[in-house]
Protein backbone atom coordinates (compact mmCIF):
# COMPACT_ATOMS: atom_id res chain seq x y z
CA UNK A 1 15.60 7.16 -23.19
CA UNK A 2 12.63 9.35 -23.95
CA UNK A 3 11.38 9.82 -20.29
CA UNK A 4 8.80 12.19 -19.75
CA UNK A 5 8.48 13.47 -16.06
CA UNK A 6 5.26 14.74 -14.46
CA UNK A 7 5.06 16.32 -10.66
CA UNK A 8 2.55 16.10 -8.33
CA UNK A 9 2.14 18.63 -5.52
CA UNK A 10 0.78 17.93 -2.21
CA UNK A 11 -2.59 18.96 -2.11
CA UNK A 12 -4.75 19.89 1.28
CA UNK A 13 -3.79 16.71 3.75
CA UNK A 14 -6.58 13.96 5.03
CA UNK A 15 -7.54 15.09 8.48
CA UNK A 16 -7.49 11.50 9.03
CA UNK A 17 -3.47 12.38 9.35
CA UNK A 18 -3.29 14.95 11.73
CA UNK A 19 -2.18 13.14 14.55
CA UNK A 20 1.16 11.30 12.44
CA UNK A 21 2.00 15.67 11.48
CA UNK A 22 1.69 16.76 14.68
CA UNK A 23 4.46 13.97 15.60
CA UNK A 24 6.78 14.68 12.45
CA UNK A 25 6.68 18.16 12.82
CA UNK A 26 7.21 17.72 16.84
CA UNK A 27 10.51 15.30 15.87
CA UNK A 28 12.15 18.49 13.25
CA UNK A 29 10.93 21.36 14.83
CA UNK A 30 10.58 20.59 18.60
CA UNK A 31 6.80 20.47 20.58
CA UNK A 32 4.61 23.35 19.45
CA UNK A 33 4.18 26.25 22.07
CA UNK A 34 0.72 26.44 20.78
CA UNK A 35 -2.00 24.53 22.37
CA UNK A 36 -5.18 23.37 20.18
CA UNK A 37 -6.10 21.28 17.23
CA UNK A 38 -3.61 20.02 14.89
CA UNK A 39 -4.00 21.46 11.52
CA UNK A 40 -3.28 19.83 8.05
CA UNK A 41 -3.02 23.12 6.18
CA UNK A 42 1.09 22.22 6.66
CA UNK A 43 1.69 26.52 6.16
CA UNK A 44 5.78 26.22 5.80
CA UNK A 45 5.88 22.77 3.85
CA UNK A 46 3.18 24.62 1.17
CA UNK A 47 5.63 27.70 1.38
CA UNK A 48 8.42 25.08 0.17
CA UNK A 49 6.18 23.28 -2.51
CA UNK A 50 5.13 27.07 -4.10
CA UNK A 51 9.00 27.27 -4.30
CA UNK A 52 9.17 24.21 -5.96
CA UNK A 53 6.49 24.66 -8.67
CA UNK A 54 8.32 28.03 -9.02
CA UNK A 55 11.42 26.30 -10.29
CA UNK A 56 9.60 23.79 -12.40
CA UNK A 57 8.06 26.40 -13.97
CA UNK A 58 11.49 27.71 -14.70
CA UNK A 59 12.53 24.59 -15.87
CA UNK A 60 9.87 24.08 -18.32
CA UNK A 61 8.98 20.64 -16.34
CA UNK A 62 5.45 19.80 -16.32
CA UNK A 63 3.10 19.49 -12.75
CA UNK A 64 0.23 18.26 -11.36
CA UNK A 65 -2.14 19.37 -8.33
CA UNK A 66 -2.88 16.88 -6.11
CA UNK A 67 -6.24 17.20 -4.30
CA UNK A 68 -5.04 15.51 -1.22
CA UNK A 69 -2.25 13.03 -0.69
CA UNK A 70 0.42 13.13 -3.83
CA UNK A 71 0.37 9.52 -3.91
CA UNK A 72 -3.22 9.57 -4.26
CA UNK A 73 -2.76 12.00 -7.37
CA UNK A 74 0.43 9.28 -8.31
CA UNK A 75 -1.87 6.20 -8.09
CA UNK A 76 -5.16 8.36 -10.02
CA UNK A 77 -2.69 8.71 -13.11
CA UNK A 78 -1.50 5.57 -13.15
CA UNK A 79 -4.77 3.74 -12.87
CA UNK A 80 -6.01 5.68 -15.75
CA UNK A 81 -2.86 5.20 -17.78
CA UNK A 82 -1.68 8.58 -18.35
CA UNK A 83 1.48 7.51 -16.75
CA UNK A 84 3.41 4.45 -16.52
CA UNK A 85 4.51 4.45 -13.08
CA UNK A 86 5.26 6.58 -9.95
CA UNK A 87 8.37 7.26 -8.40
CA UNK A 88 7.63 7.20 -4.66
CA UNK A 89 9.14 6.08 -1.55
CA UNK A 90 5.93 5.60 0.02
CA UNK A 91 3.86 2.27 -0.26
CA UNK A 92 0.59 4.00 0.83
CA UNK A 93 0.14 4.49 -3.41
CA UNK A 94 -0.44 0.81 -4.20
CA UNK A 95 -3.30 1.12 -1.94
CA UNK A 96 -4.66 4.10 -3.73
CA UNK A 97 -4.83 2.13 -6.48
CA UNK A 98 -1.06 2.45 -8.23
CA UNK A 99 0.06 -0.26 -10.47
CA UNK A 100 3.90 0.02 -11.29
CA UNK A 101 5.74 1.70 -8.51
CA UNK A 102 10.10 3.49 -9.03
CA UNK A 103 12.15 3.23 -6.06
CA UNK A 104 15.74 3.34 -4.55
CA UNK A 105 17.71 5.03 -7.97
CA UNK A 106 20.83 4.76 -8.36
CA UNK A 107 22.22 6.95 -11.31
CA UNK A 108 25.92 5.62 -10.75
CA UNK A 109 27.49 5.85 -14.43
CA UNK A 110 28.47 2.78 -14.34
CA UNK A 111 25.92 0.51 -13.14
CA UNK A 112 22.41 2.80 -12.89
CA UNK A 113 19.72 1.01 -11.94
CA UNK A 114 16.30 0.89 -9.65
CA UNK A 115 13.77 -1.08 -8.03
CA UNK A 116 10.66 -1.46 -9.43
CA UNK A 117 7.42 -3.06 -8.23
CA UNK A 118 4.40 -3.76 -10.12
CA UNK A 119 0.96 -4.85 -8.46
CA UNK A 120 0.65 -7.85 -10.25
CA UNK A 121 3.95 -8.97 -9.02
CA UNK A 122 2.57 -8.85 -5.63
CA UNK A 123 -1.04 -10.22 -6.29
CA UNK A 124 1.58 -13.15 -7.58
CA UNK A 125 4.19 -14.22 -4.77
CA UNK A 126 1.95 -12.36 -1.92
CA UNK A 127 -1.62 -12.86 -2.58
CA UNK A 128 -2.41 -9.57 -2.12
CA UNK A 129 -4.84 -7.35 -3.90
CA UNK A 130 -5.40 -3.80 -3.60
CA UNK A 131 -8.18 -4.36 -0.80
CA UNK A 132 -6.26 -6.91 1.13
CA UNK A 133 -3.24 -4.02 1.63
CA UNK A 134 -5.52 -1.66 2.51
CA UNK A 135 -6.65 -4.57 5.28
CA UNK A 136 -2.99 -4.76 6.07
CA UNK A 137 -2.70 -0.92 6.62
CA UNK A 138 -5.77 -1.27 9.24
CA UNK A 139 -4.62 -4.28 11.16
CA UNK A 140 -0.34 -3.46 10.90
CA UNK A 141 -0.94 0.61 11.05
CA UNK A 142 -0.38 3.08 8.70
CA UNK A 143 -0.57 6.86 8.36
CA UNK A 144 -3.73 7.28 9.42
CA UNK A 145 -3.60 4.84 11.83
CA UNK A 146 -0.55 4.51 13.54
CA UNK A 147 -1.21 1.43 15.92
CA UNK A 148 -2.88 -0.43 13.58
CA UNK A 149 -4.09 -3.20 15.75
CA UNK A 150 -2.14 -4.26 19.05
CA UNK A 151 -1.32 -7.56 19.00
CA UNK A 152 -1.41 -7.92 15.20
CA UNK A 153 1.95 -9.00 13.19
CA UNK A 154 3.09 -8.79 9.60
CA UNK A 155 3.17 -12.76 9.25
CA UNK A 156 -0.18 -12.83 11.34
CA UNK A 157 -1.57 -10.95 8.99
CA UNK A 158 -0.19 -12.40 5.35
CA UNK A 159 -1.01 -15.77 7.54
CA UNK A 160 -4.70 -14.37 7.61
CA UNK A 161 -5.05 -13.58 3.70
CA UNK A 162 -3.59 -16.76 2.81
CA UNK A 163 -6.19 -18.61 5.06
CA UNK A 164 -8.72 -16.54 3.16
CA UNK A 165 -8.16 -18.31 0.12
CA UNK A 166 -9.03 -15.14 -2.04
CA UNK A 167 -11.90 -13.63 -0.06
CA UNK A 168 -12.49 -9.87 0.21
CA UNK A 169 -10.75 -8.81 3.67
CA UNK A 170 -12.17 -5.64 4.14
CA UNK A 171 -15.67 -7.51 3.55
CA UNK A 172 -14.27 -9.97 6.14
CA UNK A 173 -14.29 -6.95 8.70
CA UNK A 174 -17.59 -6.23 8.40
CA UNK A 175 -18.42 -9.89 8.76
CA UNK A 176 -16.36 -9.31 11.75
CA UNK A 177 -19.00 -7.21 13.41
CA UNK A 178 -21.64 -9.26 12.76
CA UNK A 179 -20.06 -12.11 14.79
CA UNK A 180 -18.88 -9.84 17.43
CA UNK A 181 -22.59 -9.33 18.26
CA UNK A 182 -22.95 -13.18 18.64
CA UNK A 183 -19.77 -13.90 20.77
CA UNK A 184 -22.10 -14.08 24.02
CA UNK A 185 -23.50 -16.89 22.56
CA UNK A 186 -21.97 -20.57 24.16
CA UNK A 187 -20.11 -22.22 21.76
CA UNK A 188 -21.08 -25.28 20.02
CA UNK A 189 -19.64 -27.88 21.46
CA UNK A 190 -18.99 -31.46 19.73
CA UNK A 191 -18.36 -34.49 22.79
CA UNK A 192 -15.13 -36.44 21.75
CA UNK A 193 -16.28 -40.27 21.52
CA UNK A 194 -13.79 -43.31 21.81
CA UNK A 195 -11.34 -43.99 19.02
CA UNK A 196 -10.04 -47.39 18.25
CA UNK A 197 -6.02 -47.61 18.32
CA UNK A 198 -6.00 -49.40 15.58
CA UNK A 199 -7.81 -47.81 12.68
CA UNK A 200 -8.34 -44.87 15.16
CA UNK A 201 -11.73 -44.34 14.36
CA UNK A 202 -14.93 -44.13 16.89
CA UNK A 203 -15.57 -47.42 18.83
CA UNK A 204 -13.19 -49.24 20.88
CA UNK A 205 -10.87 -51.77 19.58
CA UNK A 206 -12.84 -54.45 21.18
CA UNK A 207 -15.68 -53.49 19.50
CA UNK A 208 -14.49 -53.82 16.33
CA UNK A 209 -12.92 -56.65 16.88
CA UNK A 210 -16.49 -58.28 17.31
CA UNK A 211 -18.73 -56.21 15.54
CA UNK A 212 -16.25 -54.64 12.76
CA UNK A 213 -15.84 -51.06 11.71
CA UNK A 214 -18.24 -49.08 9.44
CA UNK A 215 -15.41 -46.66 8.29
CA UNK A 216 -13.24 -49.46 7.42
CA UNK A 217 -16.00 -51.15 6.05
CA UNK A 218 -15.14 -54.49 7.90
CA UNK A 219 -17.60 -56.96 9.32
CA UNK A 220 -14.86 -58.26 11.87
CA UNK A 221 -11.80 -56.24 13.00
CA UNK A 222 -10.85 -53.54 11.13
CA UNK A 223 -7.54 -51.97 9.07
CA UNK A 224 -4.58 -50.68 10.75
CA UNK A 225 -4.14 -46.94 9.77
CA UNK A 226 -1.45 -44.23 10.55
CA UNK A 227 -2.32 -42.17 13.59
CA UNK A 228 -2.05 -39.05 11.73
CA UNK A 229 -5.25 -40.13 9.47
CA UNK A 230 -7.86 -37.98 9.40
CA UNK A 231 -10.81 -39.68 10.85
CA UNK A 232 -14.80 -38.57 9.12
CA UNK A 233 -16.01 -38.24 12.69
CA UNK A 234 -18.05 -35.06 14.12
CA UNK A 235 -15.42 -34.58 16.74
CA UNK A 236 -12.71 -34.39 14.32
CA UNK A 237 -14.21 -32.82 11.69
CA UNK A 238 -14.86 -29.83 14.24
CA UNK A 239 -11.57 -29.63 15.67
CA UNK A 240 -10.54 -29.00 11.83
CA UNK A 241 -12.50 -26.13 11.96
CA UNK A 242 -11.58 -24.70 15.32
CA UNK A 243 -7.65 -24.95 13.89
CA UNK A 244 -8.59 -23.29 10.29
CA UNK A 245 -10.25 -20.61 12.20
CA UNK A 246 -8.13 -19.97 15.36
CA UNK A 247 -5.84 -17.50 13.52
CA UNK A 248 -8.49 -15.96 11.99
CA UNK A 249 -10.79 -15.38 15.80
CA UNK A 250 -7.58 -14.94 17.43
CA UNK A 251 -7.14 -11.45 14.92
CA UNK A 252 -10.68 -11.18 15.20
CA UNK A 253 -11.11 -10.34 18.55
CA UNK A 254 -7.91 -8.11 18.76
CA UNK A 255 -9.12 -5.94 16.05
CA UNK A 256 -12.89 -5.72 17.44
CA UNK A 257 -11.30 -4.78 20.97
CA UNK A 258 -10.22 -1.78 19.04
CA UNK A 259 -12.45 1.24 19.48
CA UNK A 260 -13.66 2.44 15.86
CA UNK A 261 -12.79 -1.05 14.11
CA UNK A 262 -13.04 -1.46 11.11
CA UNK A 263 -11.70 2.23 10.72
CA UNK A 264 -14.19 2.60 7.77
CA UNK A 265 -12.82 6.76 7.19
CA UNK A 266 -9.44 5.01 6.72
CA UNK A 267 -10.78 2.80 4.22
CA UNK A 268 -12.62 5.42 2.33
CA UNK A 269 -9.68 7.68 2.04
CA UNK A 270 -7.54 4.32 0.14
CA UNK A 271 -10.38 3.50 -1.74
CA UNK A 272 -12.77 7.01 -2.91
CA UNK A 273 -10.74 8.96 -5.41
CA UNK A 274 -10.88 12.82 -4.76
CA UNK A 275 -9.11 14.10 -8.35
CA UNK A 276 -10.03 14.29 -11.56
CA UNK A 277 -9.00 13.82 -14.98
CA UNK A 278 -6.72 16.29 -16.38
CA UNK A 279 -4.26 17.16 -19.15
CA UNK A 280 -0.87 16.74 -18.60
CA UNK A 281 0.90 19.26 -20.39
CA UNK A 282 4.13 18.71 -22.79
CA UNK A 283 7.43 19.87 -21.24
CA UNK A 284 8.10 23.43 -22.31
CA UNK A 285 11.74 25.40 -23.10
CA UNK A 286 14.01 26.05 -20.04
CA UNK A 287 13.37 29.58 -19.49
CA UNK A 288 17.29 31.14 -18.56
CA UNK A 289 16.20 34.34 -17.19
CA UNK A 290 13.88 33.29 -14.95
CA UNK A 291 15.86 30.44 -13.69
CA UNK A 292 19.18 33.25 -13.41
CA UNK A 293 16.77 35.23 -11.22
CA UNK A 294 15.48 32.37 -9.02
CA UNK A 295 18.60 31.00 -8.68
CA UNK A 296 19.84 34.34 -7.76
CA UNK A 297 16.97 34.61 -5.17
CA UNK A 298 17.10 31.48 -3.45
CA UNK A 299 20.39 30.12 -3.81
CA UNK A 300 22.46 32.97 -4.19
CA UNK A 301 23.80 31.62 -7.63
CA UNK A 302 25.70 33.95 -9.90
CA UNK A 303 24.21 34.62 -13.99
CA UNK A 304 27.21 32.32 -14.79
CA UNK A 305 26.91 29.58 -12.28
CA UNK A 306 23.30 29.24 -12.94
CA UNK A 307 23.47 29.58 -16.75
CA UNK A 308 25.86 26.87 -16.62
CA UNK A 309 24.00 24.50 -14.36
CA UNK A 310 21.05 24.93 -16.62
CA UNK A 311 23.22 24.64 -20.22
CA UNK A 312 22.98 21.05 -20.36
CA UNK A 313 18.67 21.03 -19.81
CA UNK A 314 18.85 23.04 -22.76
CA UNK A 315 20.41 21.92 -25.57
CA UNK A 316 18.46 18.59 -24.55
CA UNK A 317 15.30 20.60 -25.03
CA UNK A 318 16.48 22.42 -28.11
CA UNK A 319 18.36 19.29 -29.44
CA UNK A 320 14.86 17.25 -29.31
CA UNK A 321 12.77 20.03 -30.64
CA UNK A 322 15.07 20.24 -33.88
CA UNK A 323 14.99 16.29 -34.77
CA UNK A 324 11.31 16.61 -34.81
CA UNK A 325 11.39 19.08 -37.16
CA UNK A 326 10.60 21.93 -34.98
CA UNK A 327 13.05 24.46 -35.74
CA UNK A 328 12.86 28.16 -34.29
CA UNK A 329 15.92 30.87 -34.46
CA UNK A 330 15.55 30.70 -30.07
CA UNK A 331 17.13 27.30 -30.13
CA UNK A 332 20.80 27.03 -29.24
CA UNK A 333 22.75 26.58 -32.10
CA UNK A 334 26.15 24.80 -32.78
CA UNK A 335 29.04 27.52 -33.92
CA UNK A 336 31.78 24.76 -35.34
């Protein structure tokens, strides 16, 4: 199919994520015995990844460094189309900016297949943009913020962006703060007058029975309407807004109850790119012997077993190298 892989190692972990380690590495390896600060250095997964990186180099499989998060590394690639998509299990990279997104393979023979998500696909049946997940993240929790915001659902929130209408949540937060400081202030409050029960709008049905109805633009009387029609008066044009914008305070003052709101260091980690532009090298020729010798190293693999694990790699390599006209006296060659 003419799929070209590219890794990306971990690089040095957000201290924004200390706290969710500290409870992953508490959950496999059991509480720490030793008391201070949580560090993101992560000293026995970077002994794993250097093992890693050892094989791919054995493997002839190109890698990248990440200079944080992976998926931040993932998402930099993608935006700047140097690859088509990542395959990740973890939705953090659409909010570092990733645009097509592999998950869930299945590489049954007879019916492979895999999930794939794309962000305009959920800009389309969501509404969501790349800022309003990252809002999601801060009110429904994430990595580097666990909790998210007490009190704050998934359809709360989607309910929120849809009210919205297209507006910039994580400009909405800082609007947020702005009204917090006004809160104190009494509410404007709009007196409820009589309604007819006929045309239910303001005056009494007597009244317009005499003197007619301006709304219905009658001199005498006025015109029966539904109950449900929405009268032009102050009071009801007020209690419009109140209902627009009771989901909206209700989130409001959940998330400004929240020390730290709006979590701006959370925000900058999504949205400030730490890598750089790089060049992804081509895949390179499987290298036997020093694949025999890792194999031998780390997985106790025999020159056979290994040699035969690795056969199939390549003659793939050698087999691709030859139709493009590269030939070299190295490459595997067929004996009948």
């Amino acid at each position: 199919m003419g799929i070209k892989l590219v890794f990306v190692m971990e690089g040095e972990a957000p201290r924004l994520k200390a706290d969710t380690m500290s409870k992953r590495n508490e959950m496999r390896y059991g509480p720490s015995k030793k008391a201070g600060a949580v560090r993101t250095g992560r000293s026995l997964f970077t002994a794993m990844l250097k093992e890693c990186l050892e094989l791919l180099e054995c493997l002839g499989v190109p890698w990248v460094q990440a200079a944080g998060e992976a998926e931040a590394m993932c998402a930099y690639l993608n935006a700047k189309g140097l690859v088509d998509g990542c395959i990740t299990n973890d939705g953090d990279v659409f909010l570092y900016g990733a645009q097509t997104v592999y998950r869930n393979f299945a590489m049954n023979a007879k019916d492979p297949h895999l999930d794939s998500y794309t962000m305009s696909s959920i800009k389309e049946k969501l509404g969501c943009d790349r800022e309003s997940l990252i809002g999601l993240a801060v009110l429904l929790g994430c990595d580097y913020l666990p909790k998210g915001v007490p009190g704050v659902g998934k359809e709360q929130a989607l309910k929120l962006i849809e009210t919205l209408q297209g507006q910039n949540l994580l400009q909405r937060f800082e609007q947020w703060k702005e009204q917090f400081q006004h809160d104190d202030n009494p509410p404007l409050v709009v007196k409820r007058i009589i309604h007819c029960s006929e045309c239910h709008h303001p005056g009494s049905y007597k009244e317009h029975e005499h003197n007619g109805c301006k709304f219905c633009e009658s001199v005498r009387c006025c015109k029966p309407s539904d109950s449900k029609h929405c009268c032009p008066c102050a009071w009801h044009q007020w209690e419009q807004v109140k209902q627009a914008n009771a989901l909206e305070d209700s989130i409001r003052k959940k998330a400004m109850s929240c020390e730290g709101f709006p979590f701006s260091e959370v925000i900058h980690e999504f949205l400030v790119n730490k890598n750089k532009i790089i060049n992804i090298k081509e895949c390179r020729r499987p290298n036997l012997l020093s694949f025999q010798r890792f194999a031998s190293e780390k997985m106790e693999w025999t020159k056979h077993y290994a040699c035969k694990k690795l056969f199939a790699l390549l003659t793939r390599y050698d087999m691709i190298q030859r139709k493009s006209g590269n030939i070299d006296s190295k490459q595997l060659q067929a004996i009948r």
